[in-house]
Protein backbone atom coordinates (compact mmCIF):
# COMPACT_ATOMS: atom_id res chain seq x y z
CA UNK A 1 44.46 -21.60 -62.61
CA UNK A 2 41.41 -21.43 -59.84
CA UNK A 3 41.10 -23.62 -57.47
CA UNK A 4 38.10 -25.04 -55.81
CA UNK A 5 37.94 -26.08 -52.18
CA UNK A 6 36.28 -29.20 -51.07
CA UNK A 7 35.63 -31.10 -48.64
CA UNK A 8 36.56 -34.83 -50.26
CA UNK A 9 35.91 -37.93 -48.00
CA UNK A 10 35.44 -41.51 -48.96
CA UNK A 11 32.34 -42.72 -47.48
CA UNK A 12 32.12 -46.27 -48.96
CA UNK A 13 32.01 -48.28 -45.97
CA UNK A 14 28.71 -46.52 -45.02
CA UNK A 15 27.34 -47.58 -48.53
CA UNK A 16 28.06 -44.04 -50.00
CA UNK A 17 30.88 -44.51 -53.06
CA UNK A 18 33.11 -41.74 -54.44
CA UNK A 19 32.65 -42.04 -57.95
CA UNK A 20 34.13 -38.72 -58.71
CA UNK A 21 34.22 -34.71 -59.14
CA UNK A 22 34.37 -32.09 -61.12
CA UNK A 23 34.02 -28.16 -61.78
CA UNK A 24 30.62 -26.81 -62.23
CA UNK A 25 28.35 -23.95 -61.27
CA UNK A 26 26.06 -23.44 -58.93
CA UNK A 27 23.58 -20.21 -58.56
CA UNK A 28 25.67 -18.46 -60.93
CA UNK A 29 28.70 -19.51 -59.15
CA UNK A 30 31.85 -21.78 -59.71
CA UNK A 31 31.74 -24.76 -57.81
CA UNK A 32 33.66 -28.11 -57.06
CA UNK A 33 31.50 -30.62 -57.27
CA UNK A 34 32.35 -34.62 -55.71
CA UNK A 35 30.03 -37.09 -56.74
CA UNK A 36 29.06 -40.17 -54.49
CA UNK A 37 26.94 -42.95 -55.69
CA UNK A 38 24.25 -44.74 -52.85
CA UNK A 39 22.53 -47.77 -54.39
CA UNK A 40 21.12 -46.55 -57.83
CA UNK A 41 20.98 -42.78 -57.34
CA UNK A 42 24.12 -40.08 -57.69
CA UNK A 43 24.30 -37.39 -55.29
CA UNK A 44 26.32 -34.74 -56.31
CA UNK A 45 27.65 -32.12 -53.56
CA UNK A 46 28.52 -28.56 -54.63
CA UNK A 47 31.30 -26.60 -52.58
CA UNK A 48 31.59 -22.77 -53.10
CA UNK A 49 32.54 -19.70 -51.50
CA UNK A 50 29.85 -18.28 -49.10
CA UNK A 51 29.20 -15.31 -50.27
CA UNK A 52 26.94 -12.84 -47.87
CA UNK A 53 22.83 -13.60 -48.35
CA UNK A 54 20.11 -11.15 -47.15
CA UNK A 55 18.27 -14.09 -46.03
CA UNK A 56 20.96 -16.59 -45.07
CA UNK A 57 21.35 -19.88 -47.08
CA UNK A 58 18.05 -20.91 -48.84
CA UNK A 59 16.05 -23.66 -47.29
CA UNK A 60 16.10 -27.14 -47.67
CA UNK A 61 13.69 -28.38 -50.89
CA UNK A 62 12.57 -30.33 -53.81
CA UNK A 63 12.57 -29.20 -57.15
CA UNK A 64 12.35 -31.15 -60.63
CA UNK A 65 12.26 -34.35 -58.13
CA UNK A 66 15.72 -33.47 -56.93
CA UNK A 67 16.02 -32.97 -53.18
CA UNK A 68 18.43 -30.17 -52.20
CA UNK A 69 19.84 -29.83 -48.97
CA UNK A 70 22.14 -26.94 -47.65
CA UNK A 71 24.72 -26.06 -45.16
CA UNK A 72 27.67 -23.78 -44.26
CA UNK A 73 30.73 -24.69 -42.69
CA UNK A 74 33.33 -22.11 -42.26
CA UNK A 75 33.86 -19.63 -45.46
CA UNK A 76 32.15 -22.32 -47.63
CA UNK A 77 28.39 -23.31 -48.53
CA UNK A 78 27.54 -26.57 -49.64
CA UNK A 79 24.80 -28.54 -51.31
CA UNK A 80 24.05 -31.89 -51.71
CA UNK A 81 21.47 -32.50 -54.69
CA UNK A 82 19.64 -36.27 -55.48
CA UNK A 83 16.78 -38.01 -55.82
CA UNK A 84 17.30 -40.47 -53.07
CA UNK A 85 15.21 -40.19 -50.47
CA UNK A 86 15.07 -37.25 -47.69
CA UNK A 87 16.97 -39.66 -44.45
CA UNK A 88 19.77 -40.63 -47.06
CA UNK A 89 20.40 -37.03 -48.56
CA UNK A 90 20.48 -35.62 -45.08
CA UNK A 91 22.85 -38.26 -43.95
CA UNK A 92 25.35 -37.20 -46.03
CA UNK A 93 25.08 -33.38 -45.76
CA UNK A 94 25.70 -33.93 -41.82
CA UNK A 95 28.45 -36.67 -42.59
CA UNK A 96 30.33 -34.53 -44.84
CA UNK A 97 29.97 -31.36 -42.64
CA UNK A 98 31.53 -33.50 -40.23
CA UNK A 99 34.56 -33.97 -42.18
CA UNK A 100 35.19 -30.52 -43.98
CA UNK A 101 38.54 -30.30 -41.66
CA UNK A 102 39.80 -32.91 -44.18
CA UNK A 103 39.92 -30.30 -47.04
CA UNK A 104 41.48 -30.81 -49.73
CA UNK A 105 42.02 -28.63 -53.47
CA UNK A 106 40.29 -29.64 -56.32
CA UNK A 107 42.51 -27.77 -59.70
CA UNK A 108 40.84 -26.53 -62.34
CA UNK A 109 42.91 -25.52 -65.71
């Protein structure tokens, strides 16, 4: 049974709902995946296992009209993907990198 780390906060009182998680992939990778909802767009943030890059982690950018925006904290790498607007998706990449001491396990079976 694998298990996935991530960082889970609840960030409703700053207008950012939890409206859930779940396993996924990410660059050919298995990642946890919590989903927060922000007005009328979803921003889903992957969590997965740094793994070493030649380049370090790939920029911040837009494709298909879905922001990405990445960070590292620790052994993990993390990206939060929406269509909401640069400020907000930024927001909660720093927000949540503030909280990763709160880890907790996401089970997958």
């Amino acid at each position: 049974m694998p298990m996935y780390p991530a960082g889970v906060a609840d960030f409703d009182g700053k207008g950012y709902r939890l409206i859930g998680g779940r396993a996924d992939y990410f660059d050919g990778q298995r990642a946890a995946v919590v989903v927060y909802q922000h007005g009328s767009h979803v921003i889903n943030v992957f969590s997965f296992w740094a793994f070493k890059r030649g380049n370090g982690l790939p920029k911040n950018t837009t494709r298909n009209g879905y922001h990405l925006v990445f960070w590292k904290t620790g052994n993990l790498e993390y990206c939060a993907v929406s269509d909401t607007a640069w400020g907000e998706l930024h927001w909660t990449g720093s927000v949540a990198a503030r909280h990763q001491h709160r880890r907790r396990w996401i089970v997958h079976t």
